[in-house]
PDB file of N, CA and C in Angstrom:
ATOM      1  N   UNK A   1      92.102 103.520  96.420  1.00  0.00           N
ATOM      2  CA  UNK A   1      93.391 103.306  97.055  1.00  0.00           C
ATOM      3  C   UNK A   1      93.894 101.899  96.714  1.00  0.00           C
ATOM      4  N   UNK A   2      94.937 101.829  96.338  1.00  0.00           N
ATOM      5  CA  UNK A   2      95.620 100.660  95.714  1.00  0.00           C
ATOM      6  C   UNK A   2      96.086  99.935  97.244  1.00  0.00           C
ATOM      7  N   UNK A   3      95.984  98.079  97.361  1.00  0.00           N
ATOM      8  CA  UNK A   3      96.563  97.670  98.617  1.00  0.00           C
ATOM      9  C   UNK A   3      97.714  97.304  98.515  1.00  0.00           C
ATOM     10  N   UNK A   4      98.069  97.163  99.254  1.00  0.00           N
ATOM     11  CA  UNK A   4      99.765  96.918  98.968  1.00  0.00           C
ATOM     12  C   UNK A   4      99.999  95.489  98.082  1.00  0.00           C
ATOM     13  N   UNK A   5      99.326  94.454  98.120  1.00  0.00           N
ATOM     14  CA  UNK A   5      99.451  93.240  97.065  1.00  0.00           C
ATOM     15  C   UNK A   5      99.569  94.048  95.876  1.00  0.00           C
ATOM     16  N   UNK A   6      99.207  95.319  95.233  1.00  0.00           N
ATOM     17  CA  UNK A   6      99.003  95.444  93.909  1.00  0.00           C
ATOM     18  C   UNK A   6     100.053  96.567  93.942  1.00  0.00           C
ATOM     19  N   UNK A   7     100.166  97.644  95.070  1.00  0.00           N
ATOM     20  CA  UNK A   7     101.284  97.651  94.434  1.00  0.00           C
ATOM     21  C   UNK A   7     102.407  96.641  94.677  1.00  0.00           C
ATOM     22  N   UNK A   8     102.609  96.632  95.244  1.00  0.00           N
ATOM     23  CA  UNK A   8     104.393  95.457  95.402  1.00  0.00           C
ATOM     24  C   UNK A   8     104.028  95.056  93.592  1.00  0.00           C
ATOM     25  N   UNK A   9     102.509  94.685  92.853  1.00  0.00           N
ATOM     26  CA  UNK A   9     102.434  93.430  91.812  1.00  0.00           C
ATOM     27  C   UNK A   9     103.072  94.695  90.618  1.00  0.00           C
ATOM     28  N   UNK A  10     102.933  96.473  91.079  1.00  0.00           N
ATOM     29  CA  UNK A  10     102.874  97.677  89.792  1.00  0.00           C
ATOM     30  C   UNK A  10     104.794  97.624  89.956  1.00  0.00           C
ATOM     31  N   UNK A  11     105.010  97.654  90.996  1.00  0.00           N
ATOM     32  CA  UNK A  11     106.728  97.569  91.359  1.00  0.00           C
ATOM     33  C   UNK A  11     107.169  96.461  90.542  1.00  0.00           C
ATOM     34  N   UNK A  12     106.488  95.273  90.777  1.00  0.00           N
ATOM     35  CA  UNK A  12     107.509  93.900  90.075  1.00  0.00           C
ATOM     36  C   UNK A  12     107.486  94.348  89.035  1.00  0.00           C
ATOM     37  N   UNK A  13     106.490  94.546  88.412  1.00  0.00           N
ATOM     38  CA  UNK A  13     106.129  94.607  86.370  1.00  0.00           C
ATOM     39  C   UNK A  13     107.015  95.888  86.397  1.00  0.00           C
ATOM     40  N   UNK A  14     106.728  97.014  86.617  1.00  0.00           N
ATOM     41  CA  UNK A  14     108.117  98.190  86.499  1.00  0.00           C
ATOM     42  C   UNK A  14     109.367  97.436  86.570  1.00  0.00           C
ATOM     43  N   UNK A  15     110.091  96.748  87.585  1.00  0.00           N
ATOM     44  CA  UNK A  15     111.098  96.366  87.272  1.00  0.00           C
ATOM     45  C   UNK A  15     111.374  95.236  86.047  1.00  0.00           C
ATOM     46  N   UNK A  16     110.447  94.508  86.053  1.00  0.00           N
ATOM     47  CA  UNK A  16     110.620  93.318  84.684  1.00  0.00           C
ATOM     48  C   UNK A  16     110.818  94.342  83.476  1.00  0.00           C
ATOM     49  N   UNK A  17     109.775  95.240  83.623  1.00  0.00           N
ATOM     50  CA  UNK A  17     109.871  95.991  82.293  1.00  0.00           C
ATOM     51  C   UNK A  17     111.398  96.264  81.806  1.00  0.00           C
ATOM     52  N   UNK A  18     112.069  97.132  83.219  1.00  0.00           N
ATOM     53  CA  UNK A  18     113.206  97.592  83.120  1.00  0.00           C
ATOM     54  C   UNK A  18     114.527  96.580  82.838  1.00  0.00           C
ATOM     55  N   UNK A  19     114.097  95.314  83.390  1.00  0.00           N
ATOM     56  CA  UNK A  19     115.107  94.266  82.985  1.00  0.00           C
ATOM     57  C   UNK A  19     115.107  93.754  81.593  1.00  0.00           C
ATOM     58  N   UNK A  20     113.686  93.517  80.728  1.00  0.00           N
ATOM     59  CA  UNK A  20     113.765  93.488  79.653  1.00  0.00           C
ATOM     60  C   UNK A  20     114.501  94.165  78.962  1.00  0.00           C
ATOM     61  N   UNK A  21     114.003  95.733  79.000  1.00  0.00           N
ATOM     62  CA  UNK A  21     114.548  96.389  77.833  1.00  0.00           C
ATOM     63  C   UNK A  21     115.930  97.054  78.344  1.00  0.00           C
ATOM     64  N   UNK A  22     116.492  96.367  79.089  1.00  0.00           N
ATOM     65  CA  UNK A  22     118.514  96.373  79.732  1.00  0.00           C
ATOM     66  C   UNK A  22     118.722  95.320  79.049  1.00  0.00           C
ATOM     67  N   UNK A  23     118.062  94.275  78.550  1.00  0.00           N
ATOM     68  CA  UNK A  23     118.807  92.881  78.200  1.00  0.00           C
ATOM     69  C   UNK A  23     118.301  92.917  76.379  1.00  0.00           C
ATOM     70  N   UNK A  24     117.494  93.613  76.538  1.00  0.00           N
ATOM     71  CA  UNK A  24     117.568  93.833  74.914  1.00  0.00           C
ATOM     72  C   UNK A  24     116.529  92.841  74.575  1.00  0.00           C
ATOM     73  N   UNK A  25     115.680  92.268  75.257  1.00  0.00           N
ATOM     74  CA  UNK A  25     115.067  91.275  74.835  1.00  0.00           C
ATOM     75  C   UNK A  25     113.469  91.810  74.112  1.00  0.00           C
ATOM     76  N   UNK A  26     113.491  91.209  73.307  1.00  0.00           N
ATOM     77  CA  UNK A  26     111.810  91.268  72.422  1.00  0.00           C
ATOM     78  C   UNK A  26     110.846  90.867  72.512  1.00  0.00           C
ATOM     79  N   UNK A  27     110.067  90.486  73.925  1.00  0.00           N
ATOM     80  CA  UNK A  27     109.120  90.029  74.406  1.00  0.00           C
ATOM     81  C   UNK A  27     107.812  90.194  73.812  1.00  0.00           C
ATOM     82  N   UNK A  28     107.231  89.216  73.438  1.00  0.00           N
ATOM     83  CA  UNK A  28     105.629  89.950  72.894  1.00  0.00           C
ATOM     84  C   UNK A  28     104.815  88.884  73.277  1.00  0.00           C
ATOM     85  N   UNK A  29     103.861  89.066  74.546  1.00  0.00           N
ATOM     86  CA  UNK A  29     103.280  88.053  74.950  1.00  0.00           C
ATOM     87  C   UNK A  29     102.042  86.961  73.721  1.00  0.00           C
ATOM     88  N   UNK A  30     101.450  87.984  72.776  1.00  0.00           N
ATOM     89  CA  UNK A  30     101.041  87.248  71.488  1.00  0.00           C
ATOM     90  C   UNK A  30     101.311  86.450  70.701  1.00  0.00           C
ATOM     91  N   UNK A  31     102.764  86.853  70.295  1.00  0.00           N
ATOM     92  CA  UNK A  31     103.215  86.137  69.795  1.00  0.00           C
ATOM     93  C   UNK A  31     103.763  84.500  70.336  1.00  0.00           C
ATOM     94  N   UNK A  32     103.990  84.760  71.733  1.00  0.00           N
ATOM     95  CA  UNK A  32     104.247  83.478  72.875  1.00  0.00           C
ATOM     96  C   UNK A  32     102.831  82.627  72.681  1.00  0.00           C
ATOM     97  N   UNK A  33     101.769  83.520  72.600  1.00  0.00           N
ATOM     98  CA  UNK A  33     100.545  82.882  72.812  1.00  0.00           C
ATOM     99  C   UNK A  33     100.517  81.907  71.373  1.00  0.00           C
ATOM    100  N   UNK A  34     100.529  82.471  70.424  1.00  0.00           N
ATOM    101  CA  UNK A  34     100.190  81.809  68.601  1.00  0.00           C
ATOM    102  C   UNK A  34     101.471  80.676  68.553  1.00  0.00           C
ATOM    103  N   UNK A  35     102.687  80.933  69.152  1.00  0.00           N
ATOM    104  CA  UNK A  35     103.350  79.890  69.098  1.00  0.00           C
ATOM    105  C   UNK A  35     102.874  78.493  69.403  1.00  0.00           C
ATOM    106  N   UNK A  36     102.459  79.058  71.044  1.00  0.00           N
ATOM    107  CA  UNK A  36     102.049  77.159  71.827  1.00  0.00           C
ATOM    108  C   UNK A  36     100.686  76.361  70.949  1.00  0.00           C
ATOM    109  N   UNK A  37     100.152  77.892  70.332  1.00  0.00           N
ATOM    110  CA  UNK A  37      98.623  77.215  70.125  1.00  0.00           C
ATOM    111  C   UNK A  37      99.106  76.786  68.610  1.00  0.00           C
ATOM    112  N   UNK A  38     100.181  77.024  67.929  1.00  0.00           N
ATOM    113  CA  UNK A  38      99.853  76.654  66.935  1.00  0.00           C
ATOM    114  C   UNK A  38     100.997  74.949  67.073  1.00  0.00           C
ATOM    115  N   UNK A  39     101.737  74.932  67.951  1.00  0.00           N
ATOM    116  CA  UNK A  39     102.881  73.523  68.499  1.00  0.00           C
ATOM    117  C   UNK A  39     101.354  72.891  68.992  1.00  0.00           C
ATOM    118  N   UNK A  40     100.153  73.132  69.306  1.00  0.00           N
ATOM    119  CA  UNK A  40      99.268  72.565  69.854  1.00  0.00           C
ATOM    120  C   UNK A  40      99.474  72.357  71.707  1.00  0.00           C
ATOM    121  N   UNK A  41      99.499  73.060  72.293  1.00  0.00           N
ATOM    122  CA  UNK A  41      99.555  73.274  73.425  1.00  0.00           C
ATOM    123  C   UNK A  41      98.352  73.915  73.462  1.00  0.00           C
ATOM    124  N   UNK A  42      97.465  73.635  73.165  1.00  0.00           N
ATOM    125  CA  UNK A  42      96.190  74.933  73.601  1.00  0.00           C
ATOM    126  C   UNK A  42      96.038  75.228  75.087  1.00  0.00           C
ATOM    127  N   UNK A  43      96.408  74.281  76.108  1.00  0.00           N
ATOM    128  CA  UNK A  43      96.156  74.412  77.616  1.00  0.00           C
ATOM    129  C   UNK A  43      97.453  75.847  78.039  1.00  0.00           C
ATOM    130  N   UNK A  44      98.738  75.844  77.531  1.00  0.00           N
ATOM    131  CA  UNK A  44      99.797  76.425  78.031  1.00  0.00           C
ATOM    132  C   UNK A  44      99.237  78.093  77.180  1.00  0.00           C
ATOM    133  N   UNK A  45      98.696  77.769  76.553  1.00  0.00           N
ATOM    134  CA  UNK A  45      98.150  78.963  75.671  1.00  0.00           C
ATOM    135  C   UNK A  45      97.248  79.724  75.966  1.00  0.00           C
ATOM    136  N   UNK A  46      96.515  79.225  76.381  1.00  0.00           N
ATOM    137  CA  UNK A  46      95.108  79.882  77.644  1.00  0.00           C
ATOM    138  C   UNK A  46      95.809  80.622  78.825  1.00  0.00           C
ATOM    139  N   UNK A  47      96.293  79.523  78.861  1.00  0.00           N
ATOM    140  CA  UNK A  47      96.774  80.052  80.352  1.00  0.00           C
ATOM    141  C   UNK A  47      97.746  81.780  80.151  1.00  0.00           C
ATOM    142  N   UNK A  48      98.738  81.335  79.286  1.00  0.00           N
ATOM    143  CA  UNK A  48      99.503  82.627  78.782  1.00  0.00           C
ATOM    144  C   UNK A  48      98.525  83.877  78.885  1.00  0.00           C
ATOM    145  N   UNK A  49      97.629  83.124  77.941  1.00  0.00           N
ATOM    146  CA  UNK A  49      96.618  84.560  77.640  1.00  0.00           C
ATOM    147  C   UNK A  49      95.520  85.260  78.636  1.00  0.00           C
ATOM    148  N   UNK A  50      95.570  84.481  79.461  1.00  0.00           N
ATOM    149  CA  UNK A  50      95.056  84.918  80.644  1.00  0.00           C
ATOM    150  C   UNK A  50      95.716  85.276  81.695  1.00  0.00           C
ATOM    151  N   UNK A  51      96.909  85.141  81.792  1.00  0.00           N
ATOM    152  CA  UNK A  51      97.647  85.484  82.647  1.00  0.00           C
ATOM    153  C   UNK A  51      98.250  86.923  82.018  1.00  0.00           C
ATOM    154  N   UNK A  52      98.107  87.450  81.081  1.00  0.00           N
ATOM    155  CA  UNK A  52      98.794  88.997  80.505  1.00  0.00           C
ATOM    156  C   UNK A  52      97.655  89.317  80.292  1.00  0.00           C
ATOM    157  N   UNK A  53      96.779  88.918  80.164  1.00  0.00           N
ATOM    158  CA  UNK A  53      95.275  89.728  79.266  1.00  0.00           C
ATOM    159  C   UNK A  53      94.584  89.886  80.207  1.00  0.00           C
ATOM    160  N   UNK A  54      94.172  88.932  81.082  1.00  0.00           N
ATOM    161  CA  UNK A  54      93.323  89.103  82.114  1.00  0.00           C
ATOM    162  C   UNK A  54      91.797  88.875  81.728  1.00  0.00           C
ATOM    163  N   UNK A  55      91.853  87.738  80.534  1.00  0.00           N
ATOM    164  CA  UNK A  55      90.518  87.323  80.254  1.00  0.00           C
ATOM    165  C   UNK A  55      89.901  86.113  81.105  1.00  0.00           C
ATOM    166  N   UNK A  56      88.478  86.142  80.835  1.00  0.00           N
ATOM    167  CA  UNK A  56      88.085  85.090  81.420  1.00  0.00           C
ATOM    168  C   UNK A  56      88.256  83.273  80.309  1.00  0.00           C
ATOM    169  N   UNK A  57      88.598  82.670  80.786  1.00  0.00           N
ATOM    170  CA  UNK A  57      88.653  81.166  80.219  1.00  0.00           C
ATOM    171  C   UNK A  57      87.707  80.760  79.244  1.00  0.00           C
ATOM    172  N   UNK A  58      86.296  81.170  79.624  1.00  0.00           N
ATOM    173  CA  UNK A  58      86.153  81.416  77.670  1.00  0.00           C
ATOM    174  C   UNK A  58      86.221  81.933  76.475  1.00  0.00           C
ATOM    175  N   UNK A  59      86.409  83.522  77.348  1.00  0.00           N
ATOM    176  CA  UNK A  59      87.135  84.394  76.245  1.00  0.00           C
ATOM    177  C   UNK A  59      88.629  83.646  75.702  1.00  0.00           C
ATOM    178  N   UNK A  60      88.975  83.552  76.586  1.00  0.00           N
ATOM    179  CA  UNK A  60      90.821  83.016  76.316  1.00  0.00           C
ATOM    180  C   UNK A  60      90.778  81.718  75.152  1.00  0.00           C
ATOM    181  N   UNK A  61      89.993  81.001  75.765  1.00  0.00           N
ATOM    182  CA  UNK A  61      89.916  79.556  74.982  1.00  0.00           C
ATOM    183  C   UNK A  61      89.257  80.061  73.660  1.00  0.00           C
ATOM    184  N   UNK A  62      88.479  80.551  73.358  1.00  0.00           N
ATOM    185  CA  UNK A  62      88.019  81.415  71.970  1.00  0.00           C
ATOM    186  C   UNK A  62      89.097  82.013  71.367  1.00  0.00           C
ATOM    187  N   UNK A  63      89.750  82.884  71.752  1.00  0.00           N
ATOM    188  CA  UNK A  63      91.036  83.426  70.894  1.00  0.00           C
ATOM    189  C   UNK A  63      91.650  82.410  70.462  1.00  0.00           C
ATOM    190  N   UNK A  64      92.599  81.389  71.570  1.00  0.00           N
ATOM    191  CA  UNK A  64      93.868  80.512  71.205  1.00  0.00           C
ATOM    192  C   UNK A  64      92.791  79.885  70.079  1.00  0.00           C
ATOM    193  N   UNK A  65      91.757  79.213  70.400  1.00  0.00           N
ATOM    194  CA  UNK A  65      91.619  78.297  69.292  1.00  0.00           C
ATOM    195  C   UNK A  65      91.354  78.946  67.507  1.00  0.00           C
ATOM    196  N   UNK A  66      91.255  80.174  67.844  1.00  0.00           N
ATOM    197  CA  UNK A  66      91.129  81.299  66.707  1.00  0.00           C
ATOM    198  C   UNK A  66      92.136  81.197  66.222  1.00  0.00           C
ATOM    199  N   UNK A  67      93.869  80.996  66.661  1.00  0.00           N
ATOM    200  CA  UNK A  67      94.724  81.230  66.562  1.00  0.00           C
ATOM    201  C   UNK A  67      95.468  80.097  65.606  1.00  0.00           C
ATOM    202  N   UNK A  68      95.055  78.925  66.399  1.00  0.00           N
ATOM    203  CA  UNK A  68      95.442  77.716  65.701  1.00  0.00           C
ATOM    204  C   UNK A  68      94.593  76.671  65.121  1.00  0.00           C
TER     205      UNK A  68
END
């Protein structure tokens, strides 16, 4: 049984989804990620990637630095 924190969290992302693709926009959280890491932001880059991926901080920090 899902608690209500997660859904209200399945409702927000349904609607973002739906606002994206009304505004036409091309979102690709990867590509957000290879940007910062390669401007050298590796901290804003982790974070990205853990915040859509749902990895743990050494997994995360292993990719970005893969990246850049």
């Amino acid at each position: 049984m899902l608690t209500v924190n997660t859904q209200t969290l399945l409702r927000m992302e349904a609607k973002l989804d739906v606002l994206i693709k009304h505004l036409k926009l091309d979102f690709n959280p990867d590509e957000a990620i290879q940007k910062l890491a390669k401007k050298g932001d590796k901290i804003g880059a982790i974070k990205l990637h853990r915040s859509f991926h749902g990895s743990g901080l050494a997994d995360a920090k292993r990719r970005v630095e893969a990246m850049g």
